[in-house]
N, C-alpha and C. Protein backbone atom coordinates (compact mmCIF):
# COMPACT_ATOMS: atom_id res chain seq x y z
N UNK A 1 20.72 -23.06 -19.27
CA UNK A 1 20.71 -21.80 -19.98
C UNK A 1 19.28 -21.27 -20.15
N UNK A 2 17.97 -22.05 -20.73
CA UNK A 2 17.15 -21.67 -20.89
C UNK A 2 16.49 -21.02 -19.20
N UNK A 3 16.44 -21.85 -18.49
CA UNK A 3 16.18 -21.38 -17.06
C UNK A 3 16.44 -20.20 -16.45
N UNK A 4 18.04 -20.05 -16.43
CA UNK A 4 18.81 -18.42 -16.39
C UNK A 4 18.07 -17.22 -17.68
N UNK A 5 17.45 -17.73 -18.86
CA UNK A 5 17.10 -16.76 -19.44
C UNK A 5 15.76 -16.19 -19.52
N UNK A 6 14.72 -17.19 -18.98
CA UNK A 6 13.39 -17.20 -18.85
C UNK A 6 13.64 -16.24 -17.35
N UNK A 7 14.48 -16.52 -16.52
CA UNK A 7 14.51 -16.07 -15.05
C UNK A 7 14.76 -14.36 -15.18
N UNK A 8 15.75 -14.46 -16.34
CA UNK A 8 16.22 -12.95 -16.36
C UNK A 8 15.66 -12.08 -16.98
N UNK A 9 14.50 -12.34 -17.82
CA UNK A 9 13.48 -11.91 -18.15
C UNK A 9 12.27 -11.67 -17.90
N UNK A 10 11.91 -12.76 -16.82
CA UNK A 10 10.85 -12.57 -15.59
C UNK A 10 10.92 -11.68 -14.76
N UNK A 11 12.28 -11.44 -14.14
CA UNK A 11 12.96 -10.57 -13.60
C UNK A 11 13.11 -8.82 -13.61
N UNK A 12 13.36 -8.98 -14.93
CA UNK A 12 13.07 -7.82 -15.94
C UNK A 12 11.52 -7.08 -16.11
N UNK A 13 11.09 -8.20 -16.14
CA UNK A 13 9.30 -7.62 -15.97
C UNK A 13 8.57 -7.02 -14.77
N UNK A 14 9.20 -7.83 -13.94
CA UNK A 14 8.45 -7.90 -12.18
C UNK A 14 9.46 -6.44 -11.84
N UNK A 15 10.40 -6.03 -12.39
CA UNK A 15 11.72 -4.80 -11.98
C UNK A 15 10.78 -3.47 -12.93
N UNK A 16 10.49 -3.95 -14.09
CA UNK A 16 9.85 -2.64 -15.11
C UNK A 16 8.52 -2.62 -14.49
N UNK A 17 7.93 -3.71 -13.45
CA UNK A 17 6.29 -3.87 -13.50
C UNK A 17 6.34 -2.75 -12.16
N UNK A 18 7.07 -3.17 -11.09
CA UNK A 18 7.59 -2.36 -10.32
C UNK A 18 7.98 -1.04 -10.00
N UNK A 19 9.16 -0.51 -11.22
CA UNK A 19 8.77 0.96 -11.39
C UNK A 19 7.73 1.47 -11.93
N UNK A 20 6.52 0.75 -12.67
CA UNK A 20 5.44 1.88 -13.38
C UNK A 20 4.77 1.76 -11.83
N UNK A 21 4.65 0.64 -11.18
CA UNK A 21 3.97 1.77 -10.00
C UNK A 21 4.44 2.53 -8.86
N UNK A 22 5.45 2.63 -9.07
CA UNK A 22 6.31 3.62 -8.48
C UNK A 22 6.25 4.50 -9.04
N UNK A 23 6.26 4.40 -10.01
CA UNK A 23 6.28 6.35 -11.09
C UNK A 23 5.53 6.42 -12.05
N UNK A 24 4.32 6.37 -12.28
CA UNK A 24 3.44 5.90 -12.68
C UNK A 24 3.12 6.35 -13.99
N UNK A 25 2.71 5.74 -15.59
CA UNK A 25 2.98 6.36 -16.43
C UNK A 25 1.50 5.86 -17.30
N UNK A 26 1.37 6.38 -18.63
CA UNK A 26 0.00 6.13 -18.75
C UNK A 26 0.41 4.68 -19.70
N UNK A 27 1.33 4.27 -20.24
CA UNK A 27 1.87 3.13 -21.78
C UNK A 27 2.99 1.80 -20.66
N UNK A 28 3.12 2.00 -19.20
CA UNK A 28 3.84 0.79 -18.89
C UNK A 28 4.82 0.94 -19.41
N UNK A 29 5.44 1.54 -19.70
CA UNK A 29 6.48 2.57 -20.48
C UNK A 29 8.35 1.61 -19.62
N UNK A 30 8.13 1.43 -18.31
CA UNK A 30 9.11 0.93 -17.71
C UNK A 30 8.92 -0.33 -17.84
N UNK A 31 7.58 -1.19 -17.68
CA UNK A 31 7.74 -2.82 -18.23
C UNK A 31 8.29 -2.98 -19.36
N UNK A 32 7.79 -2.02 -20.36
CA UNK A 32 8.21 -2.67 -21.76
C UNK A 32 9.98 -2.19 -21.81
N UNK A 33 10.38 -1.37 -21.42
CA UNK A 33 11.94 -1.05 -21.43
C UNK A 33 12.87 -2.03 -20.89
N UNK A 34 12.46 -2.00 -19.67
CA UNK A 34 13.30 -3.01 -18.55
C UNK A 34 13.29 -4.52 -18.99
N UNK A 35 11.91 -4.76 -19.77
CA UNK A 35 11.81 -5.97 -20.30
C UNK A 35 12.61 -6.72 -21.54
N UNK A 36 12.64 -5.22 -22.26
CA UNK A 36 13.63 -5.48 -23.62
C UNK A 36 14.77 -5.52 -23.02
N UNK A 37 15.00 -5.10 -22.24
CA UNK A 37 16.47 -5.00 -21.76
C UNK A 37 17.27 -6.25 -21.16
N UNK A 38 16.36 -6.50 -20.85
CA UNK A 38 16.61 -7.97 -20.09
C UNK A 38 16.13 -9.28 -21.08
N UNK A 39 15.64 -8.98 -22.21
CA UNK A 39 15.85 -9.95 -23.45
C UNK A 39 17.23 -9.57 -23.96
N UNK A 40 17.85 -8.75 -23.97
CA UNK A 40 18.94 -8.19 -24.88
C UNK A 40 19.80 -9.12 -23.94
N UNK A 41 20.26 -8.96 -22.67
CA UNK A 41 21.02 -9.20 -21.75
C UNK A 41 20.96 -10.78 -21.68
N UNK A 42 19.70 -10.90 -21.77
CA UNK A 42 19.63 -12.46 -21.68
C UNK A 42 20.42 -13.18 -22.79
N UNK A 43 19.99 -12.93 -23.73
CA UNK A 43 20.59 -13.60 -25.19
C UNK A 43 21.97 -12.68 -25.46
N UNK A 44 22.83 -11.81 -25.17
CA UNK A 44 24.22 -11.92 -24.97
C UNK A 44 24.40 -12.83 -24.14
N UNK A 45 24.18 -13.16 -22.89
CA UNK A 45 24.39 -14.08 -22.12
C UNK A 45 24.88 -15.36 -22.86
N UNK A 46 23.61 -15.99 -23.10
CA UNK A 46 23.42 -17.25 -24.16
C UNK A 46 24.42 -17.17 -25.22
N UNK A 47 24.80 -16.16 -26.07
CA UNK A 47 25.39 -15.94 -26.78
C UNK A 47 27.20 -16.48 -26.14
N UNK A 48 27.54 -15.67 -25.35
CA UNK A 48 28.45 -16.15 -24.85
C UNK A 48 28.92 -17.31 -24.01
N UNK A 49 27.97 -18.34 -23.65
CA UNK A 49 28.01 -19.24 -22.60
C UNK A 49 28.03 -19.88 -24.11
N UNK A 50 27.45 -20.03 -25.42
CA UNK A 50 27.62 -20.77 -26.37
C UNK A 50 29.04 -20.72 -27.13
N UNK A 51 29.34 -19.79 -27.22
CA UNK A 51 30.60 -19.21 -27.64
C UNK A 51 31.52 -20.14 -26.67
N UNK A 52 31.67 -20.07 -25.51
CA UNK A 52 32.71 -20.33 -24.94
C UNK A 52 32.41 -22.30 -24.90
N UNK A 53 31.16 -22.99 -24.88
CA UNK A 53 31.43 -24.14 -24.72
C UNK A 53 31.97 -24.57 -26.23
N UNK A 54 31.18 -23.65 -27.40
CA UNK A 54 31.86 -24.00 -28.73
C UNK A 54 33.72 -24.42 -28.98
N UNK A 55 34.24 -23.20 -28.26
CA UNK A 55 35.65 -22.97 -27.92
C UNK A 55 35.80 -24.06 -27.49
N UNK A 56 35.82 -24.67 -26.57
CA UNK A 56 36.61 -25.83 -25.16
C UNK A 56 36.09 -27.05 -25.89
N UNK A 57 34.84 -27.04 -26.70
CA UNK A 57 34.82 -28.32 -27.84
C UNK A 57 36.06 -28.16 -29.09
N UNK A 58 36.45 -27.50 -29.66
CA UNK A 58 36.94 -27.28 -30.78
C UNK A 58 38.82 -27.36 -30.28
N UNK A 59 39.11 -26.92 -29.04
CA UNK A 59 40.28 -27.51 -28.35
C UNK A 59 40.72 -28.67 -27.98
């Protein structure tokens, strides 16, 4: 889990780092977006991969 979330957030950076120089802005404006975004995404993730092993323990 931690691996998949560090990855999807690296991911997220190198994707937002990517569009500012593609469209170029003066605040990095797309790292910091794409980046939150992919913390958000990450930890639903986690959220639910915990959720569900919680479940199949408690059965």
């Amino acid at each position: 889990m931690a691996i998949q979330m560090g990855l999807t957030i690296y991911l997220g950076s190198k994707l937002g780092g990517w569009l500012d120089v593609k469209f170029p802005n003066n605040n990095a404006l797309y790292t910091k977006i794409v980046t939150l975004v992919a913390v958000f995404f990450a930890m639903i993730s986690v959220i639910i991969q915990v959720t569900k092993i919680s479940n199949k323990n408690n059965d």
